[in-house]
Protein backbone atom coordinates (compact mmCIF):
# COMPACT_ATOMS: atom_id res chain seq x y z
CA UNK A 1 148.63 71.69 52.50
CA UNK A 2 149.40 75.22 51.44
CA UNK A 3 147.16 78.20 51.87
CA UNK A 4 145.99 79.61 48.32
CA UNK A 5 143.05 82.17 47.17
CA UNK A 6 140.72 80.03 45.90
CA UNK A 7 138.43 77.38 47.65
CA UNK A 8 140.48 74.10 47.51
CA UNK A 9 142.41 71.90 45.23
CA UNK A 10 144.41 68.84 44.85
CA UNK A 11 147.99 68.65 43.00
CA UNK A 12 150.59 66.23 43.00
CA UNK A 13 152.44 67.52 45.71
CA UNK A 14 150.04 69.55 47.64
CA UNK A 15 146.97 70.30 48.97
CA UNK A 16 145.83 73.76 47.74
CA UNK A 17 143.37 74.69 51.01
CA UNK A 18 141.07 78.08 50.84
CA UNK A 19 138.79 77.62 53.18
CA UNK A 20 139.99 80.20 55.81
CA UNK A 21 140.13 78.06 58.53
CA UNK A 22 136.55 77.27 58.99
CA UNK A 23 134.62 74.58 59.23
CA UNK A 24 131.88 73.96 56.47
CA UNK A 25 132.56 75.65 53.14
CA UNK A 26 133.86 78.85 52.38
CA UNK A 27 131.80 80.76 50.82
CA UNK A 28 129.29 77.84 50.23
CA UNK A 29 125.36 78.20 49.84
CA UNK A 30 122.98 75.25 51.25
CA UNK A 31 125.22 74.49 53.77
CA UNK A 32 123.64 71.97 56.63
CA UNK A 33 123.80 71.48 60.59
CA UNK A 34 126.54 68.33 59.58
CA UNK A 35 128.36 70.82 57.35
CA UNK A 36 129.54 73.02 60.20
CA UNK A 37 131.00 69.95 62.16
CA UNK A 38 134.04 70.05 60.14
CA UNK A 39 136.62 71.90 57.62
CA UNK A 40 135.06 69.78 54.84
CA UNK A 41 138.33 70.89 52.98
CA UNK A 42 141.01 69.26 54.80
CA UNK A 43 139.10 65.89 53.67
CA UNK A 44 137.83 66.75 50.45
CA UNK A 45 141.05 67.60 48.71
CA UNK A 46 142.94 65.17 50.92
CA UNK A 47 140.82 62.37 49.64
CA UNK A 48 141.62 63.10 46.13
CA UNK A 49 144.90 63.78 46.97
CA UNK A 50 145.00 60.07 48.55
CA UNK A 51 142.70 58.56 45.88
CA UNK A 52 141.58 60.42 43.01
CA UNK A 53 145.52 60.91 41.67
CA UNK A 54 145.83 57.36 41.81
CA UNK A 55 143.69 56.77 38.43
CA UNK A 56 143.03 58.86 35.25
CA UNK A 57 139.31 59.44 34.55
CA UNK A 58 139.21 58.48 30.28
CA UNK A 59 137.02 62.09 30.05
CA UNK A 60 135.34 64.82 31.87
CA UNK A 61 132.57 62.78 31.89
CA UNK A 62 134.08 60.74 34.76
CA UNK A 63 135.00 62.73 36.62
CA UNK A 64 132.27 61.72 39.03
CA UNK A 65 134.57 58.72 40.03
CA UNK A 66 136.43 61.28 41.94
CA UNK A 67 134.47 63.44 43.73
CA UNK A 68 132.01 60.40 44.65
CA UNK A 69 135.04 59.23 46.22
CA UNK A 70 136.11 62.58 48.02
CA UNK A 71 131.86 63.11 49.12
CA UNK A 72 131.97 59.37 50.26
CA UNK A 73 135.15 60.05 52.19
CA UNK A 74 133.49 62.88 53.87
CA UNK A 75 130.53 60.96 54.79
CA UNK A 76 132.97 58.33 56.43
CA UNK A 77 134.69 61.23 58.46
CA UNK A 78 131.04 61.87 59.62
CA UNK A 79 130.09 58.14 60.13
CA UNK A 80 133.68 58.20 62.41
CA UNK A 81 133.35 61.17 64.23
CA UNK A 82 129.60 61.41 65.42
CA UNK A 83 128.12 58.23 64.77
CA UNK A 84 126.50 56.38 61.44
CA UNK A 85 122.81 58.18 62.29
CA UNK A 86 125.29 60.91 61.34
CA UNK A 87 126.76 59.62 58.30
CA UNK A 88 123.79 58.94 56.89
CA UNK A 89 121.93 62.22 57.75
CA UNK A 90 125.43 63.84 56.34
CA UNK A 91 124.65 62.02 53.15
CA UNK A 92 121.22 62.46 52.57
CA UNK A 93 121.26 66.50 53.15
CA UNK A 94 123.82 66.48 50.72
CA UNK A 95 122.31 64.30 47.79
CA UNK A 96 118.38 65.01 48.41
CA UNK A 97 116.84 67.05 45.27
CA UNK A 98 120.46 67.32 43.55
CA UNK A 99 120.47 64.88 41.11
CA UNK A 100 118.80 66.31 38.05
CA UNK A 101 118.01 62.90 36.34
CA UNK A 102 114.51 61.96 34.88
CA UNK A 103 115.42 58.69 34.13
CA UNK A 104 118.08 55.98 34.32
CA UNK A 105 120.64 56.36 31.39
CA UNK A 106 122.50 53.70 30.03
CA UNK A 107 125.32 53.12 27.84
CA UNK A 108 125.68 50.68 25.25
CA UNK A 109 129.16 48.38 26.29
CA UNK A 110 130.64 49.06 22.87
CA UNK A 111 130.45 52.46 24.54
CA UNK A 112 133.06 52.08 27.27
């Protein structure tokens, strides 16, 4: 990991890390009681750093593939660390009221 200006990021080689040294997010809004327990940092960017170079998302569009895997990393750190009442309180602050869909969409498997 190296030190840089701005919040976090994974490269090939390194870790970019910006979160000063705290735990929970730099700079971050909506942050939760779970949030504070670690430097969500260190295993955000080290998850994609571990996983999400490992495959090329097709598009932007899937880029979900790797941050679900860095937030689901996060939650095991959690799970680990203080329990799975934890994990699972860890997860559900996190994903309660943030995903915007009305409805399930669905693409045609010509599509993919």
């Amino acid at each position: 990991m190296v030190e840089a200006p701005y919040i976090g990021m994974e490269h090939q080689s390194a870790v970019g890390y910006g979160n000063h040294f705290e735990r929970g997010r730099y700079k971050a809004k909506r942050l939760t009681y779970w949030d504070y327990k670690t430097d969500r940092m260190v295993v955000h960017e080290n998850a994609h750093e571990w996983f999400g170079n490992n495959i090329t998302a097709k598009d932007s569009a899937d880029r979900w593939i790797q941050e679900a895997f860095a937030g689901y990393a996060e939650e095991l750190v959690m799970e680990d660390w203080y329990g799975p009442q934890a994990g699972e309180e860890f997860f559900l602050a996190r994903s309660t009221g943030r995903i915007g869909n009305g409805k399930t969409h669905y693409l045609p498997l010509w599509h993919l």
